[in-house]
N, C-alpha and C. Protein backbone atom coordinates (compact mmCIF):
# COMPACT_ATOMS: atom_id res chain seq x y z
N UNK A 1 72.24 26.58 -76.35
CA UNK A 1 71.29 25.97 -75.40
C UNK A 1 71.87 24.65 -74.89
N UNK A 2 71.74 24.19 -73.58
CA UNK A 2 72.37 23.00 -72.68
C UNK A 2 71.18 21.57 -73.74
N UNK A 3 71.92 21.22 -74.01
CA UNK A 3 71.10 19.88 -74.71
C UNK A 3 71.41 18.41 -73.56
N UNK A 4 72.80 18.86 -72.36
CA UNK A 4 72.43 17.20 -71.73
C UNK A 4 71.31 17.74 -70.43
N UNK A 5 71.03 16.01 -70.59
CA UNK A 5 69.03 16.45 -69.84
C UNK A 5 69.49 17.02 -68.71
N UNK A 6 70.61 16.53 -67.48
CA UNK A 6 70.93 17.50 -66.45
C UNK A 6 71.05 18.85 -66.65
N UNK A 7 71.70 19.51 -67.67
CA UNK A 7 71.63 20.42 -67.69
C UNK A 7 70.48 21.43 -68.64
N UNK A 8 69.54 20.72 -69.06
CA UNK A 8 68.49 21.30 -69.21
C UNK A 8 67.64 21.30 -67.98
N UNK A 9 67.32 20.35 -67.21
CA UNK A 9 66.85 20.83 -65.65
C UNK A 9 67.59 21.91 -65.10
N UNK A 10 68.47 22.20 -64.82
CA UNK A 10 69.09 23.29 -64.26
C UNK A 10 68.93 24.56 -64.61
N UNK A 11 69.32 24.27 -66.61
CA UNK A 11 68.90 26.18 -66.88
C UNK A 11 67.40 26.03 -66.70
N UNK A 12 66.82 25.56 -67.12
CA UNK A 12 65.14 25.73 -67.23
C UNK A 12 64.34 26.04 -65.73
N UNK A 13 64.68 25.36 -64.48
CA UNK A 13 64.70 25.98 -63.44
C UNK A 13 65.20 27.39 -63.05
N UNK A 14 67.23 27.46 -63.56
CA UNK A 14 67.36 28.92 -63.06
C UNK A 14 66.86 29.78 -63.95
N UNK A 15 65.79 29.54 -65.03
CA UNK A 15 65.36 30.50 -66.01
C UNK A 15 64.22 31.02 -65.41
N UNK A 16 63.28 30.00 -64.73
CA UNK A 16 61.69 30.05 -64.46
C UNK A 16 61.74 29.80 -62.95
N UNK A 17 63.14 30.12 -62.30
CA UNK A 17 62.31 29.49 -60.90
C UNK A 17 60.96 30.21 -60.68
N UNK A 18 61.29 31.75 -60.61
CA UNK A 18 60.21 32.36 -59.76
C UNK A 18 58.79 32.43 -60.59
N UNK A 19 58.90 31.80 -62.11
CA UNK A 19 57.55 31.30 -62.76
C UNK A 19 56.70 30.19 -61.65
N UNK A 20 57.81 29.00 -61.69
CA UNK A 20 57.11 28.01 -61.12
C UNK A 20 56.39 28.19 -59.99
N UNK A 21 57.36 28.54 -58.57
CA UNK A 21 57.13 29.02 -57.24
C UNK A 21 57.31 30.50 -57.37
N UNK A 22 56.37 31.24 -55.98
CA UNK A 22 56.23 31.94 -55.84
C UNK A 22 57.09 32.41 -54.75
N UNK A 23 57.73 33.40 -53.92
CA UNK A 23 57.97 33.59 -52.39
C UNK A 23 57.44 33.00 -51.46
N UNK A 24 55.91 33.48 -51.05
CA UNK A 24 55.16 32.74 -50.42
C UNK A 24 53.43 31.69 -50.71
N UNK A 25 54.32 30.96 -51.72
CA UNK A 25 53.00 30.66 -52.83
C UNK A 25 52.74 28.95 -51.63
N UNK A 26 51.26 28.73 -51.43
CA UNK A 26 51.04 27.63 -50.38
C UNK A 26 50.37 26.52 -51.23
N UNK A 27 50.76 25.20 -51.07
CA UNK A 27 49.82 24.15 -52.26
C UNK A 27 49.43 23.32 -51.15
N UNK A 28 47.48 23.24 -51.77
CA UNK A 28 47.17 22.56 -50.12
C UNK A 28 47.41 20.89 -50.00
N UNK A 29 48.14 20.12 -51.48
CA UNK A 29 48.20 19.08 -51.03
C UNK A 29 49.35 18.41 -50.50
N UNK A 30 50.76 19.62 -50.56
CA UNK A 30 51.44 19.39 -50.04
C UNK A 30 51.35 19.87 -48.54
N UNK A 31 50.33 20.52 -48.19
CA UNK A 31 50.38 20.84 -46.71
C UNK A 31 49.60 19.33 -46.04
N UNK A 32 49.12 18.62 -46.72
CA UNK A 32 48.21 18.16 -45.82
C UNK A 32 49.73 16.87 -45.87
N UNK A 33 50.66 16.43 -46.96
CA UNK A 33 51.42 15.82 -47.25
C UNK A 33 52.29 15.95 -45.51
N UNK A 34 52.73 17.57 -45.52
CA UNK A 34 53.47 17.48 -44.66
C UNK A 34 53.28 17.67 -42.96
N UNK A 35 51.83 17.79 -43.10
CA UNK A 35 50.71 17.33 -41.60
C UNK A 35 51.17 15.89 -41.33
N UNK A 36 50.85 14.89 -42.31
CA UNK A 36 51.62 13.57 -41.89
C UNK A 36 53.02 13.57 -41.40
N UNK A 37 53.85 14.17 -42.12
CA UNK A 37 55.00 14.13 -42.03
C UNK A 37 55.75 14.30 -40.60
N UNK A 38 54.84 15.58 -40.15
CA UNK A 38 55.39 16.13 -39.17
C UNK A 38 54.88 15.19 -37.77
N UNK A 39 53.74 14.78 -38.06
CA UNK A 39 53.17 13.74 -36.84
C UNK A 39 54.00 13.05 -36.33
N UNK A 40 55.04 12.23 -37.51
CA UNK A 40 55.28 11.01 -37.03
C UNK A 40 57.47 11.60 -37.08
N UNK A 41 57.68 12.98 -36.88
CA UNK A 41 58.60 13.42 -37.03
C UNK A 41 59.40 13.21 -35.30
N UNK A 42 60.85 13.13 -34.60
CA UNK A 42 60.96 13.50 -33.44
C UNK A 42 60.84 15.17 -33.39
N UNK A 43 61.33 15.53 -31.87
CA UNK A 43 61.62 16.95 -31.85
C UNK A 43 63.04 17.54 -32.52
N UNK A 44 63.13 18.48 -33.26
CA UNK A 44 64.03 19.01 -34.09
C UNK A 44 64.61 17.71 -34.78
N UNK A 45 64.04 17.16 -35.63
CA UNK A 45 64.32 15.60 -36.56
C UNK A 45 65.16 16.46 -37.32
N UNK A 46 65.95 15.52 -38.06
CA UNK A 46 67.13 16.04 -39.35
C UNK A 46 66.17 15.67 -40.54
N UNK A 47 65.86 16.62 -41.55
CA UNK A 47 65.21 16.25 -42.58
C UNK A 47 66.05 16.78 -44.02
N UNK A 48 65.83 15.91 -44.55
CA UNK A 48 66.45 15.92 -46.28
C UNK A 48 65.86 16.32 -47.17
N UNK A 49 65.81 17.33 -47.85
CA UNK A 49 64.36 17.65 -48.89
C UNK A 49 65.14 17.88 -50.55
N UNK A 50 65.62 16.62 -50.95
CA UNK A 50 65.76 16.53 -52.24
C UNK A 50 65.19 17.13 -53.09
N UNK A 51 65.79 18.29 -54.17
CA UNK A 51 65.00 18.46 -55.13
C UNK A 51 64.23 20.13 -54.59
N UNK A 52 64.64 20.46 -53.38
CA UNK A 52 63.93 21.73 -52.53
C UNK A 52 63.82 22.55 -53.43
N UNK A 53 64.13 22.99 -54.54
CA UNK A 53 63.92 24.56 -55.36
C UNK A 53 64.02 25.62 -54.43
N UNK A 54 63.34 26.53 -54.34
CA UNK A 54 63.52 27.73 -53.71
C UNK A 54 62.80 28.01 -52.38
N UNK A 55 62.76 26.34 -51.50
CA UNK A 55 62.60 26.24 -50.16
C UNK A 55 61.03 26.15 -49.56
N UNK A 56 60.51 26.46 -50.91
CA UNK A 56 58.79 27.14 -50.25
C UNK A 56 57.65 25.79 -50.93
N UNK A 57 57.45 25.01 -50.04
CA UNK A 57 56.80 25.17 -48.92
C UNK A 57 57.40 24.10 -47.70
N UNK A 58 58.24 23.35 -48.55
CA UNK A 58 58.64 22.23 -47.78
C UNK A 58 59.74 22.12 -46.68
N UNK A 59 60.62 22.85 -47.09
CA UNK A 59 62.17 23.70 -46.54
C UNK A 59 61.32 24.48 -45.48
N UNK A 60 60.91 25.32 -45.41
CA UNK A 60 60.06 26.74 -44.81
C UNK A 60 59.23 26.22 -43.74
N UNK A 61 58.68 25.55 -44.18
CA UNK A 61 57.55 24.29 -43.31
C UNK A 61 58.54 23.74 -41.68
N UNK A 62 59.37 23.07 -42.47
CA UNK A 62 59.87 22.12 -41.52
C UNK A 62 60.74 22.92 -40.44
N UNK A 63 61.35 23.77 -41.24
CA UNK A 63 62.25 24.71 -40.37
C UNK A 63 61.44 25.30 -39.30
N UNK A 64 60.35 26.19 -39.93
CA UNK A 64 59.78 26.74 -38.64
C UNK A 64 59.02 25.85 -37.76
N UNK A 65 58.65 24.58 -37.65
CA UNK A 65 58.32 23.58 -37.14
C UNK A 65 59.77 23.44 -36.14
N UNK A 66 60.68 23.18 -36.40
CA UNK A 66 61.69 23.61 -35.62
C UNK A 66 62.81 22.30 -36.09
N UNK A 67 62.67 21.37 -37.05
CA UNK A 67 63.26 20.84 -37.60
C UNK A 67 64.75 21.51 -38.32
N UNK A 68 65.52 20.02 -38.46
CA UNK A 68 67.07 21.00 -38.69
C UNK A 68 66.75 20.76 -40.13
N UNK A 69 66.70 21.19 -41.44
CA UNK A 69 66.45 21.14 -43.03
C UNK A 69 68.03 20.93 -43.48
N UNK A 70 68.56 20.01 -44.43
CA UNK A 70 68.94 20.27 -45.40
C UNK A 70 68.28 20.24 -46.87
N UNK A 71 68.41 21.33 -47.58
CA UNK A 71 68.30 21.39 -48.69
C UNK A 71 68.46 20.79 -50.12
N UNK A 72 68.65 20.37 -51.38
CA UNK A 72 69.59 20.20 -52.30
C UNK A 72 68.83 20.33 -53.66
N UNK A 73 69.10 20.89 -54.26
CA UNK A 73 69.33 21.15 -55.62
C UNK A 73 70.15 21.58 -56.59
N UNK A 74 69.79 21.21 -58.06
CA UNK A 74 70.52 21.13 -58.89
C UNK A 74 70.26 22.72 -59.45
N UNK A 75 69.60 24.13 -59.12
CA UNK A 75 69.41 25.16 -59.66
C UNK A 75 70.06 26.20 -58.96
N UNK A 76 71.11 26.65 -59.57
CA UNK A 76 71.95 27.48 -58.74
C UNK A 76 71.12 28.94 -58.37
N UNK A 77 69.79 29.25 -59.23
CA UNK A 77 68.71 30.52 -58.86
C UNK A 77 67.81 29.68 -57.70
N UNK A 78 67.61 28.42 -57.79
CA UNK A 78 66.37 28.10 -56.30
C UNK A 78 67.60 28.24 -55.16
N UNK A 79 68.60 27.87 -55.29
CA UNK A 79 69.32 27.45 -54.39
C UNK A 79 69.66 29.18 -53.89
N UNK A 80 69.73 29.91 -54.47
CA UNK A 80 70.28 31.04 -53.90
C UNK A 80 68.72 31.99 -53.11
N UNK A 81 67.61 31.63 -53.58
CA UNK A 81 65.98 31.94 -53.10
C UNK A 81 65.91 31.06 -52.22
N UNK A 82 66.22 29.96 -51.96
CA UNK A 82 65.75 29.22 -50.91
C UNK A 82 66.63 30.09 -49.36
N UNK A 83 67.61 30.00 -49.68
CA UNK A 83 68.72 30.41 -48.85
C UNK A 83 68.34 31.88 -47.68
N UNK A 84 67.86 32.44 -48.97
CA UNK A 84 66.93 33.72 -48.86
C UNK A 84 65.72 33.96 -48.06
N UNK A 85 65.10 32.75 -48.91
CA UNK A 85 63.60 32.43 -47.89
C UNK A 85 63.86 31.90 -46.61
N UNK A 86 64.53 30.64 -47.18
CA UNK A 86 64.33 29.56 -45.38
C UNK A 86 65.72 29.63 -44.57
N UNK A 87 65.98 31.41 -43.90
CA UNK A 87 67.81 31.33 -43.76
C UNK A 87 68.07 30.59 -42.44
N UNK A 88 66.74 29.52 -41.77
CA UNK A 88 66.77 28.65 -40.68
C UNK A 88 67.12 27.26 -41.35
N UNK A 89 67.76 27.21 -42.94
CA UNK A 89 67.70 25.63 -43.16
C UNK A 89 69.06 25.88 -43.97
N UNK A 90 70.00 24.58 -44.17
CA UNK A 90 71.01 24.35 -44.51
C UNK A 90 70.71 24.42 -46.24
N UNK A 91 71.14 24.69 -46.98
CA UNK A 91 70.96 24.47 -48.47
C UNK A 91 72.30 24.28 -49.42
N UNK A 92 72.45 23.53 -50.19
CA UNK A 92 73.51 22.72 -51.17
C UNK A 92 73.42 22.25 -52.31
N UNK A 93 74.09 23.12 -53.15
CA UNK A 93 73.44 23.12 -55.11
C UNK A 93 74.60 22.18 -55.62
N UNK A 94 73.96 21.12 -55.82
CA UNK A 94 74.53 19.92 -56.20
C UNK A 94 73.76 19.19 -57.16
N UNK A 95 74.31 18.19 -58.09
CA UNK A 95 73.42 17.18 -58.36
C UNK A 95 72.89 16.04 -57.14
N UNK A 96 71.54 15.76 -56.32
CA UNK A 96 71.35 15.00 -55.73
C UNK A 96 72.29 13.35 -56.11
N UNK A 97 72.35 12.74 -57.41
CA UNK A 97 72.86 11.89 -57.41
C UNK A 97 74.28 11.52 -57.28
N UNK A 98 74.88 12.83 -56.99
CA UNK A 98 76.59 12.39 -56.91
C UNK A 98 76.64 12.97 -55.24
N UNK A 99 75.50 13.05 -54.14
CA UNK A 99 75.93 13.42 -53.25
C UNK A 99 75.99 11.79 -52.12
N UNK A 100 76.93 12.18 -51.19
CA UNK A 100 76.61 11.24 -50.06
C UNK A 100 76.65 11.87 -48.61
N UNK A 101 76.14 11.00 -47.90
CA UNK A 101 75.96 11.66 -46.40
C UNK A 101 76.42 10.35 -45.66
N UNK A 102 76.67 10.26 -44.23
CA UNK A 102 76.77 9.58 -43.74
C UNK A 102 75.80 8.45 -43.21
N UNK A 103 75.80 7.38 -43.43
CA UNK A 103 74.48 6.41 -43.06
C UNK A 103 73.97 6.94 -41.85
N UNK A 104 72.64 6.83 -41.58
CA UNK A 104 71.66 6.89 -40.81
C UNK A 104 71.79 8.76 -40.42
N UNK A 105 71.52 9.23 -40.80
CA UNK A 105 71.56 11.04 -40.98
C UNK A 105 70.68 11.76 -40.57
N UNK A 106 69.51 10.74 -41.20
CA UNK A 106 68.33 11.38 -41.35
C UNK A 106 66.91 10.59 -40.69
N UNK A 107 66.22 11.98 -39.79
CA UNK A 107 65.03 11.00 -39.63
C UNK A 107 63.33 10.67 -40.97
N UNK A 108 64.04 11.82 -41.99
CA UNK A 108 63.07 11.72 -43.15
C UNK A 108 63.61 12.43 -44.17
N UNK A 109 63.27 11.89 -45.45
CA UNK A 109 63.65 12.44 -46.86
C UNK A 109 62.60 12.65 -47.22
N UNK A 110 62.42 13.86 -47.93
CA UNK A 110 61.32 14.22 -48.66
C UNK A 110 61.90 14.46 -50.22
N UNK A 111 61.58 13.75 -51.19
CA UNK A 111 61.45 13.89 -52.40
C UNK A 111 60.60 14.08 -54.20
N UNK A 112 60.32 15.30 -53.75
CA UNK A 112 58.69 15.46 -54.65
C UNK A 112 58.78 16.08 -55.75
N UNK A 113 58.44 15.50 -56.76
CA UNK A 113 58.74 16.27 -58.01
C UNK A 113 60.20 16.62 -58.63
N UNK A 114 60.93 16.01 -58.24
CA UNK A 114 62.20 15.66 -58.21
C UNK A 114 62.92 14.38 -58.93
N UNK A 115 62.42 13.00 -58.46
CA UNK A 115 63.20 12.22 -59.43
C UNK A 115 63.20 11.92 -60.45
N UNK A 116 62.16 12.43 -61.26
CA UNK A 116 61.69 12.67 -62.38
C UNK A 116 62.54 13.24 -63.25
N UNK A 117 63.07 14.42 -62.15
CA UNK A 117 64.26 14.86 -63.86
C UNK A 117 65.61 14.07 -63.74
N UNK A 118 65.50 13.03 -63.25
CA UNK A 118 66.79 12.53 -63.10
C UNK A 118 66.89 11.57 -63.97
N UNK A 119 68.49 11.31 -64.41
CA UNK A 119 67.86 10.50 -65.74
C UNK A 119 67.89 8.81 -64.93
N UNK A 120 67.17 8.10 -65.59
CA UNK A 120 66.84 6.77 -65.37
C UNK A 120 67.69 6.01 -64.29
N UNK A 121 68.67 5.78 -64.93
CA UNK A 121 69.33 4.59 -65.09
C UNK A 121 70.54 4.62 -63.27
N UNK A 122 70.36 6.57 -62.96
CA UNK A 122 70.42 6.92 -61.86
C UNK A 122 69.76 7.13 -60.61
N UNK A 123 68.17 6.69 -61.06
CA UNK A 123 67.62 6.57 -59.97
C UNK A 123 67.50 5.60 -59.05
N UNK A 124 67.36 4.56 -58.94
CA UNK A 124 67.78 3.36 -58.48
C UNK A 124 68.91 3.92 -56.95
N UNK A 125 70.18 4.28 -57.83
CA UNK A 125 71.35 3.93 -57.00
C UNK A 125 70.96 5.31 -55.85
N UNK A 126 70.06 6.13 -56.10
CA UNK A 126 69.57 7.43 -55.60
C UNK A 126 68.98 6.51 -54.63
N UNK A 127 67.57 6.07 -55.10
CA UNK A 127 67.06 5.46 -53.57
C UNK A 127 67.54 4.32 -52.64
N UNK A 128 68.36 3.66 -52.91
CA UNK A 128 69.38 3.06 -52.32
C UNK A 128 70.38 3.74 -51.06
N UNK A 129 70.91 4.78 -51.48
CA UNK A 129 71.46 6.03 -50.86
C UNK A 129 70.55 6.48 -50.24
N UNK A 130 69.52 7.24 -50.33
CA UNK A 130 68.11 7.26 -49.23
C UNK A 130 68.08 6.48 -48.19
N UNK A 131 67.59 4.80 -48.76
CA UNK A 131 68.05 3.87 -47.62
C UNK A 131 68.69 3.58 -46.49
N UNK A 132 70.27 4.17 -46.97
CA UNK A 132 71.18 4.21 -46.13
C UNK A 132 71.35 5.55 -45.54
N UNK A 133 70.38 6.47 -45.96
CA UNK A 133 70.95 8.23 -45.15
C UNK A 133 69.71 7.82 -43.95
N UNK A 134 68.40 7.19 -44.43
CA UNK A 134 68.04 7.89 -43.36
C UNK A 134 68.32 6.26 -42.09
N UNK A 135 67.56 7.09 -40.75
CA UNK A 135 67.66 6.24 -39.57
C UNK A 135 66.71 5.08 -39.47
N UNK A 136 66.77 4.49 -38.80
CA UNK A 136 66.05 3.25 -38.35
C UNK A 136 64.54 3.75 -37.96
N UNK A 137 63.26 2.86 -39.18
CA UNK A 137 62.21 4.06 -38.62
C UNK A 137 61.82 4.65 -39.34
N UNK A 138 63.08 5.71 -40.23
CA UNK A 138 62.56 6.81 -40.94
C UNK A 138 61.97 6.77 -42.19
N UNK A 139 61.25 7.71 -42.68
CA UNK A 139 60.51 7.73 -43.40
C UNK A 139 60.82 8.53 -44.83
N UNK A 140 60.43 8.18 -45.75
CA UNK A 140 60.76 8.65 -47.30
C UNK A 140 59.30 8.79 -48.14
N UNK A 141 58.82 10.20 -48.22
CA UNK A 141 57.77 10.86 -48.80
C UNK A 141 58.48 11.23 -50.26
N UNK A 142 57.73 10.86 -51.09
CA UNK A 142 58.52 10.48 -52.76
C UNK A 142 57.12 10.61 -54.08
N UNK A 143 57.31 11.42 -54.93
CA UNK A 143 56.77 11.31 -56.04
C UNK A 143 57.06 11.48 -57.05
N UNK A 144 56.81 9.84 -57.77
CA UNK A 144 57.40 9.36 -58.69
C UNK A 144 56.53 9.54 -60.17
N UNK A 145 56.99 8.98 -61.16
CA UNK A 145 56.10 8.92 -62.19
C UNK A 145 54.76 8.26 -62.01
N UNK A 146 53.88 8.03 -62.67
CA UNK A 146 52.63 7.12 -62.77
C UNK A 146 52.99 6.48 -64.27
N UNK A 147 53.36 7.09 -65.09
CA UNK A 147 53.44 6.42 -66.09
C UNK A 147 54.82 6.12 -66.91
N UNK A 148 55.46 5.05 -67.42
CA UNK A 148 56.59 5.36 -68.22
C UNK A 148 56.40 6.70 -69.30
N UNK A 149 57.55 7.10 -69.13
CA UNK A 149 57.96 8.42 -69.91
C UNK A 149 59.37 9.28 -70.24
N UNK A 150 59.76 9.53 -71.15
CA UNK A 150 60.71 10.55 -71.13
C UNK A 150 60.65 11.24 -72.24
N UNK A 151 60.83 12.78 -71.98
CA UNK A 151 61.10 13.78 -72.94
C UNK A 151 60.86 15.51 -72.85
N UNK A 152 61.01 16.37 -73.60
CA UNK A 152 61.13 17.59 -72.68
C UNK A 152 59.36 18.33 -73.55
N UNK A 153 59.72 19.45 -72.67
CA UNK A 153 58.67 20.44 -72.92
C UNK A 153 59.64 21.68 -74.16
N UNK A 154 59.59 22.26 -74.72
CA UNK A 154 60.38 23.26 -75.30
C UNK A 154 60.12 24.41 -75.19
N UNK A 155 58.75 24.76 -74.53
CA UNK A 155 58.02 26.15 -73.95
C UNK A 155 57.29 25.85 -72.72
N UNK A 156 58.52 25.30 -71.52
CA UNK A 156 57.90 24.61 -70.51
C UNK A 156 57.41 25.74 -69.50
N UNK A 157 55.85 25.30 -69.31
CA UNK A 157 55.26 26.71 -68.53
C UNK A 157 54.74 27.85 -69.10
N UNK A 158 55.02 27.46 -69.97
CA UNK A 158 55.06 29.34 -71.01
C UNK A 158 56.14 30.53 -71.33
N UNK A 159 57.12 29.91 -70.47
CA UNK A 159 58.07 30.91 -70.28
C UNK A 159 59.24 30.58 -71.24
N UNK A 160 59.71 30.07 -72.40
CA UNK A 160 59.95 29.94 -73.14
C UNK A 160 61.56 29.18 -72.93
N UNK A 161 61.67 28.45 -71.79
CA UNK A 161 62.47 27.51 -71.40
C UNK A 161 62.19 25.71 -71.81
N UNK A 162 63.53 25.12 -71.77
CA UNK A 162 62.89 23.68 -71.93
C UNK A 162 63.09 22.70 -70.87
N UNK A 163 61.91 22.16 -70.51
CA UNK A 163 62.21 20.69 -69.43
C UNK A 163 62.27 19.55 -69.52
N UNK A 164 63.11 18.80 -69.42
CA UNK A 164 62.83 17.52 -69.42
C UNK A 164 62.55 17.05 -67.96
N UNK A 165 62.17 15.34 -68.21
CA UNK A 165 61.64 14.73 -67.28
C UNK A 165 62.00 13.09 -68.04
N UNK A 166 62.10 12.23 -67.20
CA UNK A 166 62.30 10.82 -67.60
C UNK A 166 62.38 9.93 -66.13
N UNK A 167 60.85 9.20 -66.44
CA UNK A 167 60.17 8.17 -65.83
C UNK A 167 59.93 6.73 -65.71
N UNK A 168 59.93 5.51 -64.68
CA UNK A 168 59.45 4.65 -65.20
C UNK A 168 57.85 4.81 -64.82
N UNK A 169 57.31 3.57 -64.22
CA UNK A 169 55.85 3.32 -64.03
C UNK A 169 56.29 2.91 -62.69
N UNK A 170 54.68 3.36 -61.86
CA UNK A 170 54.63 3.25 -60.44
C UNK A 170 54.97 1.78 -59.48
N UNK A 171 54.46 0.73 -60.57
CA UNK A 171 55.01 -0.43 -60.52
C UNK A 171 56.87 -0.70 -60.24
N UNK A 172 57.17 -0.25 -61.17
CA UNK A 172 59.09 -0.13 -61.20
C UNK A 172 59.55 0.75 -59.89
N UNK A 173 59.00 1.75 -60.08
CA UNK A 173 59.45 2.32 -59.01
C UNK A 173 59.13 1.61 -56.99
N UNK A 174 57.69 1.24 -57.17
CA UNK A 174 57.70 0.51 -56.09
C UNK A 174 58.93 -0.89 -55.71
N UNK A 175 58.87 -1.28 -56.59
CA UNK A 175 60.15 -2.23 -57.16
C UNK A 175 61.36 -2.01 -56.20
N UNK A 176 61.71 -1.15 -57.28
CA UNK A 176 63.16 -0.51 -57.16
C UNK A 176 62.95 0.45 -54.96
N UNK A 177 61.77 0.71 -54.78
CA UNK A 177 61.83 0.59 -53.26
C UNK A 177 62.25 -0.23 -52.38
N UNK A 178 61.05 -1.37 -52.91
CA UNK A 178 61.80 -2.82 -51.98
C UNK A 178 63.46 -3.00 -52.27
N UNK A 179 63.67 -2.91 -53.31
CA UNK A 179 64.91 -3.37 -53.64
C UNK A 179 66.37 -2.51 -52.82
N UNK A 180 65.83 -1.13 -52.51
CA UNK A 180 66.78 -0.18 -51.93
C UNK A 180 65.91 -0.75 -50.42
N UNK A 181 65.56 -1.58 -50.01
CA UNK A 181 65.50 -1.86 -48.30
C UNK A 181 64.62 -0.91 -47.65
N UNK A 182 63.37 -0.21 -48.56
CA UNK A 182 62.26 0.74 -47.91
C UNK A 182 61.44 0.08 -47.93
N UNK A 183 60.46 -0.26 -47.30
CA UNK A 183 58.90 -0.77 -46.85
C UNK A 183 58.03 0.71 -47.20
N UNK A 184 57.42 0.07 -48.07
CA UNK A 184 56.19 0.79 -49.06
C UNK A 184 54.92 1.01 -47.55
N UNK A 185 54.56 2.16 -47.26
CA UNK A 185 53.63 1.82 -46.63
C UNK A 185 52.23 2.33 -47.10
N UNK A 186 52.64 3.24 -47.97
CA UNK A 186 51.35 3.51 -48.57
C UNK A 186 51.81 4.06 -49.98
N UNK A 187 50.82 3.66 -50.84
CA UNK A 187 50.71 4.60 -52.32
C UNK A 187 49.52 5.12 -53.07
N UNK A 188 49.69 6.40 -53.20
CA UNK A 188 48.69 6.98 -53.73
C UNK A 188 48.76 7.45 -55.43
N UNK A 189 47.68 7.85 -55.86
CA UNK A 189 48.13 8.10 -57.35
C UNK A 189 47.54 9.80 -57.08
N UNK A 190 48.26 10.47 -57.88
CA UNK A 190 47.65 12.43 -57.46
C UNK A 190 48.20 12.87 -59.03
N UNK A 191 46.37 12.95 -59.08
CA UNK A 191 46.05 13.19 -60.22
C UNK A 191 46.81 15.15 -60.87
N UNK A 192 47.11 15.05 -61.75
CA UNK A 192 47.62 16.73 -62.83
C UNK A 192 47.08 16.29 -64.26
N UNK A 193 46.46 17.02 -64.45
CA UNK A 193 45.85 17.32 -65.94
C UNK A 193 45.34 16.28 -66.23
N UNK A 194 45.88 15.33 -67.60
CA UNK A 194 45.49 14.53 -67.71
C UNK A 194 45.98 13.36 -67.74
N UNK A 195 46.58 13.29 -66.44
CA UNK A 195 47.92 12.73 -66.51
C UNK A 195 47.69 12.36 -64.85
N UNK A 196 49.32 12.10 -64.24
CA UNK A 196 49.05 12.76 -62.63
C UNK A 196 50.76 11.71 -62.21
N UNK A 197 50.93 11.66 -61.27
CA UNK A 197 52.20 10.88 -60.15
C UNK A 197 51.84 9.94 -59.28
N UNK A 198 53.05 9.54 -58.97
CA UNK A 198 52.24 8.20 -57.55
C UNK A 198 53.17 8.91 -56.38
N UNK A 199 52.75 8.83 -55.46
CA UNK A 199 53.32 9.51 -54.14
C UNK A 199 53.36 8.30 -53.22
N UNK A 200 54.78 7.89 -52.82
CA UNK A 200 54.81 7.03 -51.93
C UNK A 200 55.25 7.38 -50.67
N UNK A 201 54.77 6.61 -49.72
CA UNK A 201 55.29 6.92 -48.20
C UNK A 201 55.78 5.50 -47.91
N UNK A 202 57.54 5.63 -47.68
CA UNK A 202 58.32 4.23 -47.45
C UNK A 202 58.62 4.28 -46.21
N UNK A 203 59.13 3.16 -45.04
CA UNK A 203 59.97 3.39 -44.14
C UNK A 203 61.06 2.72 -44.24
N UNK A 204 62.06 2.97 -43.41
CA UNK A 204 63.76 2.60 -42.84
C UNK A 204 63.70 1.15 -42.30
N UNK A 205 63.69 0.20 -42.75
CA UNK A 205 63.70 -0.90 -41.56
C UNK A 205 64.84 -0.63 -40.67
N UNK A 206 64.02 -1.60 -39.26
CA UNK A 206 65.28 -1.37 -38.03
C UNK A 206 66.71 -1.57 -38.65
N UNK A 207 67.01 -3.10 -39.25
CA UNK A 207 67.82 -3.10 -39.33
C UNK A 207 69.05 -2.90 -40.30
N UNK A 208 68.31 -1.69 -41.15
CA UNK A 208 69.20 -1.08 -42.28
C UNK A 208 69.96 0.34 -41.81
């Protein structure tokens, strides 16, 4: 069994993708997430969707909206379903944190449920890189921890895979926003079990 935490995100995804997501499985709070999104989007915008899994709903969304998608994840089974599902969007099975793009790339990053499995001490230099991919303007839809945390599940889902996850607090993370040159414009907390995430919406200043 993969014991480093990257690579327990990876098998535990390509074990359970199609546990987690479905083909055409719809979650209504990411639709209403990406109703905003798309408002304040241009025509055919370049969008980044960190963390995409197997494309559905966010990849799928934007594409047929008529947006150009790149993809990225670390699960070589979402990455090969996404490809499948959304064959109108670019997709690339990588670790998000060792990738780069060229400054100003992008008119929005979407990152949800995603930096979470990344380990700590790499997230930071992640939204920093955000900073600089997307354009003047653009916007970064992100959900982060709510609470400090790290450690795995060992029957994550039920399906007899393990996940980890490792968090700070919504505080740090707003932080570490300003600090990568994003303007916080809104934060919400979205509640799961008994527990829940903070979902931020940042922008690009002009002159980054």
């Amino acid at each position: 069994m993969a014991t480093d935490p990257t690579d327990l995100v990876r098998t535990g995804y390509d074990a359970l993708s199609q546990h987690y997501r479905g083909d055409h499985e719809t979650i209504e709070h990411y639709d209403r997430w990406l109703d905003d999104l798309l408002a304040g989007l241009p025509r055919q915008g370049d969008v980044l969707d960190i963390g995409c899994g197997c494309g559905v709903p966010v990849a799928r969304r934007l594409a047929r909206a008529g947006h150009h998608v790149t993809g990225v994840d670390i699960s070589d089974v979402q990455i090969e379903r996404a490809r499948a599902l959304v064959p109108g969007a670019a997709f690339i099975r990588a670790d998000a944190t060792d990738l780069d793009f060229p400054a100003a790339s992008f008119d929005a990053v979407v990152c949800l449920y995603a930096l979470i499995h990344m380990p700590l001490d790499r997230q930071p230099r992640l939204l920093r890189a955000i900073a600089r991919w997307l354009r003047p303007g653009g916007r970064l839809l992100a959900t982060t921890g709510q609470d400090a945390w790290t450690g795995t599940d060992d029957d994550w889902l039920g399906g007899g895979a393990t996940m980890w996850w490792s968090q700070t607090d919504a505080a740090t993370y707003r932080t570490w926003l300003h600090e990568s040159g994003l303007e916080v414009t809104e934060q919400r907390f979205v509640p799961e079990g008994d527990t829940g995430h903070a979902l931020f919406w940042a922008t690009a200043g002009t002159g980054s």
